[in-house]
N, C-alpha and C. Protein backbone atom coordinates (compact mmCIF):
# COMPACT_ATOMS: atom_id res chain seq x y z
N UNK A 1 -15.65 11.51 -17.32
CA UNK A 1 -16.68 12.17 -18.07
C UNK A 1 -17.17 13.38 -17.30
N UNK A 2 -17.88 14.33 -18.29
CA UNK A 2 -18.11 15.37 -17.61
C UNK A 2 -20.17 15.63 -17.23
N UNK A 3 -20.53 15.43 -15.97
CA UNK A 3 -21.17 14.91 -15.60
C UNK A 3 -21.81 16.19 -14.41
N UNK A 4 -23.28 15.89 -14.53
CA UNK A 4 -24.01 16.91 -13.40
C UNK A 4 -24.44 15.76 -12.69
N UNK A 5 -24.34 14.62 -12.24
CA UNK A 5 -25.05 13.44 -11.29
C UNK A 5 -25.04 13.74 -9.60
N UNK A 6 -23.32 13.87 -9.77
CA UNK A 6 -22.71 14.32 -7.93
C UNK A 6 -23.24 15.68 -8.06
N UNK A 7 -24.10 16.45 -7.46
CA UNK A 7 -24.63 17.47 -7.20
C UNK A 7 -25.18 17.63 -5.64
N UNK A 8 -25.28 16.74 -4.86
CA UNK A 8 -26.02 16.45 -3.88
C UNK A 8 -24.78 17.40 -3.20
N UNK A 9 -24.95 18.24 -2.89
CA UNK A 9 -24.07 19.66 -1.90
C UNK A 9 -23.23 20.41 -2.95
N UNK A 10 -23.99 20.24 -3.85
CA UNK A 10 -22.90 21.81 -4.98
C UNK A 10 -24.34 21.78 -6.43
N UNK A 11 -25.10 21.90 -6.37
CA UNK A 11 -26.09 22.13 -7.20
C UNK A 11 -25.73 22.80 -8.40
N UNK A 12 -26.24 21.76 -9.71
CA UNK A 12 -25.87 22.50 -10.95
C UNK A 12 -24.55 22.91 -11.50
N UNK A 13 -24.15 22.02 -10.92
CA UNK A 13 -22.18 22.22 -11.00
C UNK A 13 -22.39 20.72 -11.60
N UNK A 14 -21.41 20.33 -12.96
CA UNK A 14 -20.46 19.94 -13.62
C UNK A 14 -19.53 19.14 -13.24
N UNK A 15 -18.90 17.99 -12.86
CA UNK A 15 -17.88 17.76 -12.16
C UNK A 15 -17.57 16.78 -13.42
N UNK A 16 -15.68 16.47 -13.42
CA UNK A 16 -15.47 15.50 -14.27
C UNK A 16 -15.02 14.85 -13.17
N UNK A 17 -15.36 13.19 -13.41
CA UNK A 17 -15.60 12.18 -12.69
C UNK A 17 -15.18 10.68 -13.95
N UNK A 18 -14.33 9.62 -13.02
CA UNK A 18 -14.94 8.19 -13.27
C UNK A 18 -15.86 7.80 -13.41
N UNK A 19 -16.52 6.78 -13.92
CA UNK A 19 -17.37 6.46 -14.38
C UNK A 19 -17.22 5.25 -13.49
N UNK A 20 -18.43 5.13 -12.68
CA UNK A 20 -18.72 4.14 -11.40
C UNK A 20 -20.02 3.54 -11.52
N UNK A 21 -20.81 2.31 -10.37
CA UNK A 21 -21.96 2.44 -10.20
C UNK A 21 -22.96 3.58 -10.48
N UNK A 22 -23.19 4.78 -9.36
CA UNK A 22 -23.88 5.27 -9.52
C UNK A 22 -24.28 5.79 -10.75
N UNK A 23 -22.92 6.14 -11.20
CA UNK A 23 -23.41 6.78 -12.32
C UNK A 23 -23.83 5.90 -13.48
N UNK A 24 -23.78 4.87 -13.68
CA UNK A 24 -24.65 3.92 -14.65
C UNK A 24 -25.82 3.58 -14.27
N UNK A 25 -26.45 3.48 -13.02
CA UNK A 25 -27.33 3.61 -12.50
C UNK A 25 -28.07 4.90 -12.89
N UNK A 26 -27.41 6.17 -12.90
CA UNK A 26 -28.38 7.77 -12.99
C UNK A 26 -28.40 7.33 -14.63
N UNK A 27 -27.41 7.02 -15.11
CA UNK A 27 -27.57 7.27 -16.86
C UNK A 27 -28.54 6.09 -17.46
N UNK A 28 -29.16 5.07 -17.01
CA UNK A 28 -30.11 3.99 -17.08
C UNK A 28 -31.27 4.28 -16.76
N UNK A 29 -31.23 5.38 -15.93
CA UNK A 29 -32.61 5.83 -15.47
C UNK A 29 -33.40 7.01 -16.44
N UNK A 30 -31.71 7.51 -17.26
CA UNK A 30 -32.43 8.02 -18.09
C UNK A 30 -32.21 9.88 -17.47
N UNK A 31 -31.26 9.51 -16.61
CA UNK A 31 -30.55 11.18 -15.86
C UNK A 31 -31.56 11.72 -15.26
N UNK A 32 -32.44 11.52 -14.37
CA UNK A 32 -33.26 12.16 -13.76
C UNK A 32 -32.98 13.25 -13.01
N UNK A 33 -33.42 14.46 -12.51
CA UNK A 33 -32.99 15.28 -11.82
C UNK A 33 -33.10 14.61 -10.52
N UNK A 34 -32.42 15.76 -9.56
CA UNK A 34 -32.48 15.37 -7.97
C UNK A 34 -33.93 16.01 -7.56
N UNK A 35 -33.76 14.42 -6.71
CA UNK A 35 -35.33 14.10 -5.97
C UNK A 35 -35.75 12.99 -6.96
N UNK A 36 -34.93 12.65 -7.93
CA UNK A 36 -35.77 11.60 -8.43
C UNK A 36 -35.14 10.78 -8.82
N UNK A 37 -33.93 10.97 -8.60
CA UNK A 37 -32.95 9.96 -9.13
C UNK A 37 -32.52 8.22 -8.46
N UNK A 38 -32.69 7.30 -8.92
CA UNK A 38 -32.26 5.89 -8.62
C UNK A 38 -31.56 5.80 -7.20
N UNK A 39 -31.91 5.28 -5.96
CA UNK A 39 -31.07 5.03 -4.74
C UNK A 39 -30.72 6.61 -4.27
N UNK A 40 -31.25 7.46 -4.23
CA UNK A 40 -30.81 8.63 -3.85
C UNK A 40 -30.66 8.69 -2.67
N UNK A 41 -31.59 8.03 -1.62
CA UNK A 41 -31.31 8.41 0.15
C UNK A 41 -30.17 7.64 0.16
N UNK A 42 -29.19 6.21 -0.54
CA UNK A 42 -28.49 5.30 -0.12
C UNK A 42 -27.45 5.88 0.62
N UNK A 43 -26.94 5.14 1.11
CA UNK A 43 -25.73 6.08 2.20
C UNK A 43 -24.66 4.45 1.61
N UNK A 44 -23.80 5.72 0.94
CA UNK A 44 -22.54 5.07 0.45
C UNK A 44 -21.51 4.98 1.63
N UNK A 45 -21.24 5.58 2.36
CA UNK A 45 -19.92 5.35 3.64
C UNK A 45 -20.35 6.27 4.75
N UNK A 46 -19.57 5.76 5.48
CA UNK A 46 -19.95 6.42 7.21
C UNK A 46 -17.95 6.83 7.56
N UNK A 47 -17.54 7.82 7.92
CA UNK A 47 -16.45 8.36 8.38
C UNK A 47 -16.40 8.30 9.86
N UNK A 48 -15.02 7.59 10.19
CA UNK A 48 -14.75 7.54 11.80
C UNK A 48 -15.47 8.49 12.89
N UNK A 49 -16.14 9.38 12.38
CA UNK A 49 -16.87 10.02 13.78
C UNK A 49 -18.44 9.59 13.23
N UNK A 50 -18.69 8.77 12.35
CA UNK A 50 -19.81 8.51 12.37
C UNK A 50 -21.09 9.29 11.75
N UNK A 51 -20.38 10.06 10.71
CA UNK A 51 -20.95 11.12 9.56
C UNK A 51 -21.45 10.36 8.44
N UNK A 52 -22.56 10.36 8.12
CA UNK A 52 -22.88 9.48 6.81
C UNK A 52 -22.93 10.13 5.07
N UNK A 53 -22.70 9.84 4.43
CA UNK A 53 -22.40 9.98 3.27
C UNK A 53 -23.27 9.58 2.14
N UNK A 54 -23.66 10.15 1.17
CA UNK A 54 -24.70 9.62 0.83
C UNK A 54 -24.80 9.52 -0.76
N UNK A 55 -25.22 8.86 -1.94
CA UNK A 55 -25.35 8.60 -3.59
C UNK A 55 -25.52 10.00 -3.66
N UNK A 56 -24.99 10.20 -4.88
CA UNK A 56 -25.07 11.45 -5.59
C UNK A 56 -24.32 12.76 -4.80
N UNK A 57 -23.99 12.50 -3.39
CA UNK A 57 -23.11 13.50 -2.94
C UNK A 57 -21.67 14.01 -3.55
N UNK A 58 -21.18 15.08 -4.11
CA UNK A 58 -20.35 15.17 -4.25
C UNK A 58 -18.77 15.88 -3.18
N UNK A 59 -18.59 13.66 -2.61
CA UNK A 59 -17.80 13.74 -2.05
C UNK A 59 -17.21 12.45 -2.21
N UNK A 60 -15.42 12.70 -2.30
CA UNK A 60 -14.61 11.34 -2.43
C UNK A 60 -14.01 10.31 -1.05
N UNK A 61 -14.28 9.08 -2.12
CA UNK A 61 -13.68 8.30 -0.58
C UNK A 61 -12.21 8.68 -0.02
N UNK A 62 -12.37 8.87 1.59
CA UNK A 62 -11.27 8.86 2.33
C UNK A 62 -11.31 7.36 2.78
N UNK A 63 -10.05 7.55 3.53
CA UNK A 63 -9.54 6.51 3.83
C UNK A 63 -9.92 6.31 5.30
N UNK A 64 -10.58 6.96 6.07
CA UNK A 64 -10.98 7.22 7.26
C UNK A 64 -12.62 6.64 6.76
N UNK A 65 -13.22 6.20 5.57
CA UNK A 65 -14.28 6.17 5.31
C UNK A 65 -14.59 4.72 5.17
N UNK A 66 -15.91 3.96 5.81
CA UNK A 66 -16.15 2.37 5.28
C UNK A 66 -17.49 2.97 4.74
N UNK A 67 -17.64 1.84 3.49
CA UNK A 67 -18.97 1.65 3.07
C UNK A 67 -18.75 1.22 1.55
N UNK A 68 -19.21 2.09 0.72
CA UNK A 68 -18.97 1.73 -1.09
C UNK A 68 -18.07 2.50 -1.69
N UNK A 69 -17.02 2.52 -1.32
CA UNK A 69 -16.76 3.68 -2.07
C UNK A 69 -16.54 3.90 -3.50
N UNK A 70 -16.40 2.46 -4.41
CA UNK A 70 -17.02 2.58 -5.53
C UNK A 70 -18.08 3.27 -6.08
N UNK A 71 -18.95 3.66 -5.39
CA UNK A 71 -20.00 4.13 -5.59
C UNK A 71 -20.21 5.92 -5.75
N UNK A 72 -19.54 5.97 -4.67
CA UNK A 72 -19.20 7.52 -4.63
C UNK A 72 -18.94 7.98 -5.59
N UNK A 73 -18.71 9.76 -5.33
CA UNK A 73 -17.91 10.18 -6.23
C UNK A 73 -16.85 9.83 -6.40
N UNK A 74 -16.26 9.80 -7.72
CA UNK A 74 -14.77 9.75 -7.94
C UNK A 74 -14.53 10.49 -9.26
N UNK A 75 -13.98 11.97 -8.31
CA UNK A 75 -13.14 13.01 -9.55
C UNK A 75 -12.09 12.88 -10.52
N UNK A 76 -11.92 13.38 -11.40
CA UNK A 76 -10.86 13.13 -12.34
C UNK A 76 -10.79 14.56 -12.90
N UNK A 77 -9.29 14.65 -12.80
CA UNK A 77 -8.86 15.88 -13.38
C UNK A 77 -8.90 15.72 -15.02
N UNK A 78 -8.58 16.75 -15.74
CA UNK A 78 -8.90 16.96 -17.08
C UNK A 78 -7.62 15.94 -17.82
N UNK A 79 -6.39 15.67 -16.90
CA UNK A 79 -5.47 14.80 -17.28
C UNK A 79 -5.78 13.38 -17.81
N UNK A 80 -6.92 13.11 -17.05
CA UNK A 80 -7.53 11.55 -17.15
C UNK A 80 -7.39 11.39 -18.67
N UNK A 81 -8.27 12.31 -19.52
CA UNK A 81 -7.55 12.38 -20.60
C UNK A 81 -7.27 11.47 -21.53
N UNK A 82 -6.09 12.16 -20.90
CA UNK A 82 -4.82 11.30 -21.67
C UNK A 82 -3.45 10.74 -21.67
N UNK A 83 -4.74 9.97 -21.00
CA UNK A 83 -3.72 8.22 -20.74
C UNK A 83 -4.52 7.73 -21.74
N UNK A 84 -2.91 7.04 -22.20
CA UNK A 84 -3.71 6.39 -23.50
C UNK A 84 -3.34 4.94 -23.19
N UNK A 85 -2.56 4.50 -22.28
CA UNK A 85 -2.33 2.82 -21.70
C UNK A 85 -1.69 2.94 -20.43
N UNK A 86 -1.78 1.58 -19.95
CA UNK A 86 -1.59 1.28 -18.61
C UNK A 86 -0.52 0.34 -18.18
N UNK A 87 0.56 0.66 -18.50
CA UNK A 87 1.79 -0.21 -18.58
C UNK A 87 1.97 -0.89 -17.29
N UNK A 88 2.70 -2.10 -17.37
CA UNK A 88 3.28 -2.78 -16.39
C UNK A 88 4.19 -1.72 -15.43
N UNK A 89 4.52 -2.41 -13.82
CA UNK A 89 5.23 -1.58 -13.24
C UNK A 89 6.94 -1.67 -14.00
N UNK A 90 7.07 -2.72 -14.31
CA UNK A 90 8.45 -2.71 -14.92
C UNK A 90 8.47 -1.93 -16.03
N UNK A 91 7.65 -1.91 -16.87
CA UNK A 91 7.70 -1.09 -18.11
C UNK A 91 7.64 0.59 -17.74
N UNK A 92 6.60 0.74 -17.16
CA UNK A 92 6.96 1.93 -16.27
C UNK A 92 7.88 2.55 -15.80
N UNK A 93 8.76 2.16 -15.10
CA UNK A 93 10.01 2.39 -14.66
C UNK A 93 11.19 2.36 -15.94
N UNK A 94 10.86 2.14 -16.83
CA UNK A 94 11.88 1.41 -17.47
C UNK A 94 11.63 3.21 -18.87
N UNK A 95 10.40 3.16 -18.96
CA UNK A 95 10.15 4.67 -19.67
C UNK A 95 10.64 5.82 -18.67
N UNK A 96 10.41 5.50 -17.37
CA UNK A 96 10.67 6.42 -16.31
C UNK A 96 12.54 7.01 -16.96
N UNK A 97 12.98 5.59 -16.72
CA UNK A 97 14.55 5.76 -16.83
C UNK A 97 14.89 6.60 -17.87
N UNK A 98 14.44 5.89 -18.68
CA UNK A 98 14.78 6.49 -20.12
C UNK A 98 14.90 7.90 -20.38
N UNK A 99 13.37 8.28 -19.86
CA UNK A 99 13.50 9.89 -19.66
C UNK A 99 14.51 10.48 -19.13
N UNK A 100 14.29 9.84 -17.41
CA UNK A 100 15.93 10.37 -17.17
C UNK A 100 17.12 10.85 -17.39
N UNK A 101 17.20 9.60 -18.46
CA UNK A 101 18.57 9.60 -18.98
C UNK A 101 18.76 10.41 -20.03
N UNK A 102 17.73 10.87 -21.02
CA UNK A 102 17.50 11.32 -22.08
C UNK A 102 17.76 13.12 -21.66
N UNK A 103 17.37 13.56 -20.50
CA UNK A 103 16.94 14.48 -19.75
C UNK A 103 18.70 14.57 -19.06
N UNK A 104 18.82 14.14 -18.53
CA UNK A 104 19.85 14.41 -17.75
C UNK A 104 21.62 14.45 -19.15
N UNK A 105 21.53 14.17 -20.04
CA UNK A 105 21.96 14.51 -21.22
C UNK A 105 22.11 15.74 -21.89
N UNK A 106 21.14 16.20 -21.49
CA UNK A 106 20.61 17.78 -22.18
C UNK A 106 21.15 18.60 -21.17
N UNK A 107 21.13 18.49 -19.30
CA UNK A 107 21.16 19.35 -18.86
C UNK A 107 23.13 19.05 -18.47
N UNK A 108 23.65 17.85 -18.50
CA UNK A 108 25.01 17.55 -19.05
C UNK A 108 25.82 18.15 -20.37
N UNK A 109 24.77 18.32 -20.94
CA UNK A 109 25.51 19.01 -22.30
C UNK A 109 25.48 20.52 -22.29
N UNK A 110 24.60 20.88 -21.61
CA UNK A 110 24.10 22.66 -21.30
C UNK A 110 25.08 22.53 -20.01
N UNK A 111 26.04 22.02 -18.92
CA UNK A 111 26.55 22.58 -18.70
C UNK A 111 27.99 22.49 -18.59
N UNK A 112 27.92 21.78 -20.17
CA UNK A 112 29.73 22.02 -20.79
C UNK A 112 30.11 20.98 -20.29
């Protein structure tokens, strides 16, 4: 969704994002601006040198990061979209192929 919540270091910026804790938390409260928003000081993760991280920051979990990272931001490109299902890994692979094969046909036949 496309969302002003993660603002905490980019003010008044827009971000499309998952839909997580926090943000059911800001939208329950009724979207308050910053400074007033639900758990705002919380510190979602701390990074190996010991940098803290904090609700409503707009920043994603690394892997160098412990704490919530559910909570955090989490971006989504405009692709998110559209996915319209979530297939098995076998089924997956199995459309994967197909393409392939479907694909590699065309560029077999284009070159004689």
């Amino acid at each position: 969704m496309l969302t002003v919540c993660f603002d905490l270091g980019w003010p008044y910026a827009a971000h499309r994002v998952l839909g997580n804790s926090t943000l059911a938390m800001w939208e329950a409260a009724g979207c308050p601006p910053s400074g007033k928003r639900p758990g705002e000081g919380d510190r979602t993760a701390t990074d190996r040198t010991g940098r803290s991280f904090f609700r409503y920051q707009f920043v994603s979990p690394r892997a160098d990061m412990t704490g919530d990272p559910e909570a955090m931001c989490l971006p989504a490109g405009m692709s998110c979209g559209e996915i319209r299902d979530v297939p098995s890994t076998a089924e997956l692979i199995e459309r994967l192929w197909r393409e392939f094969e479907s694909e590699w046909k065309l560029i077999a036949n284009q070159l004689g």
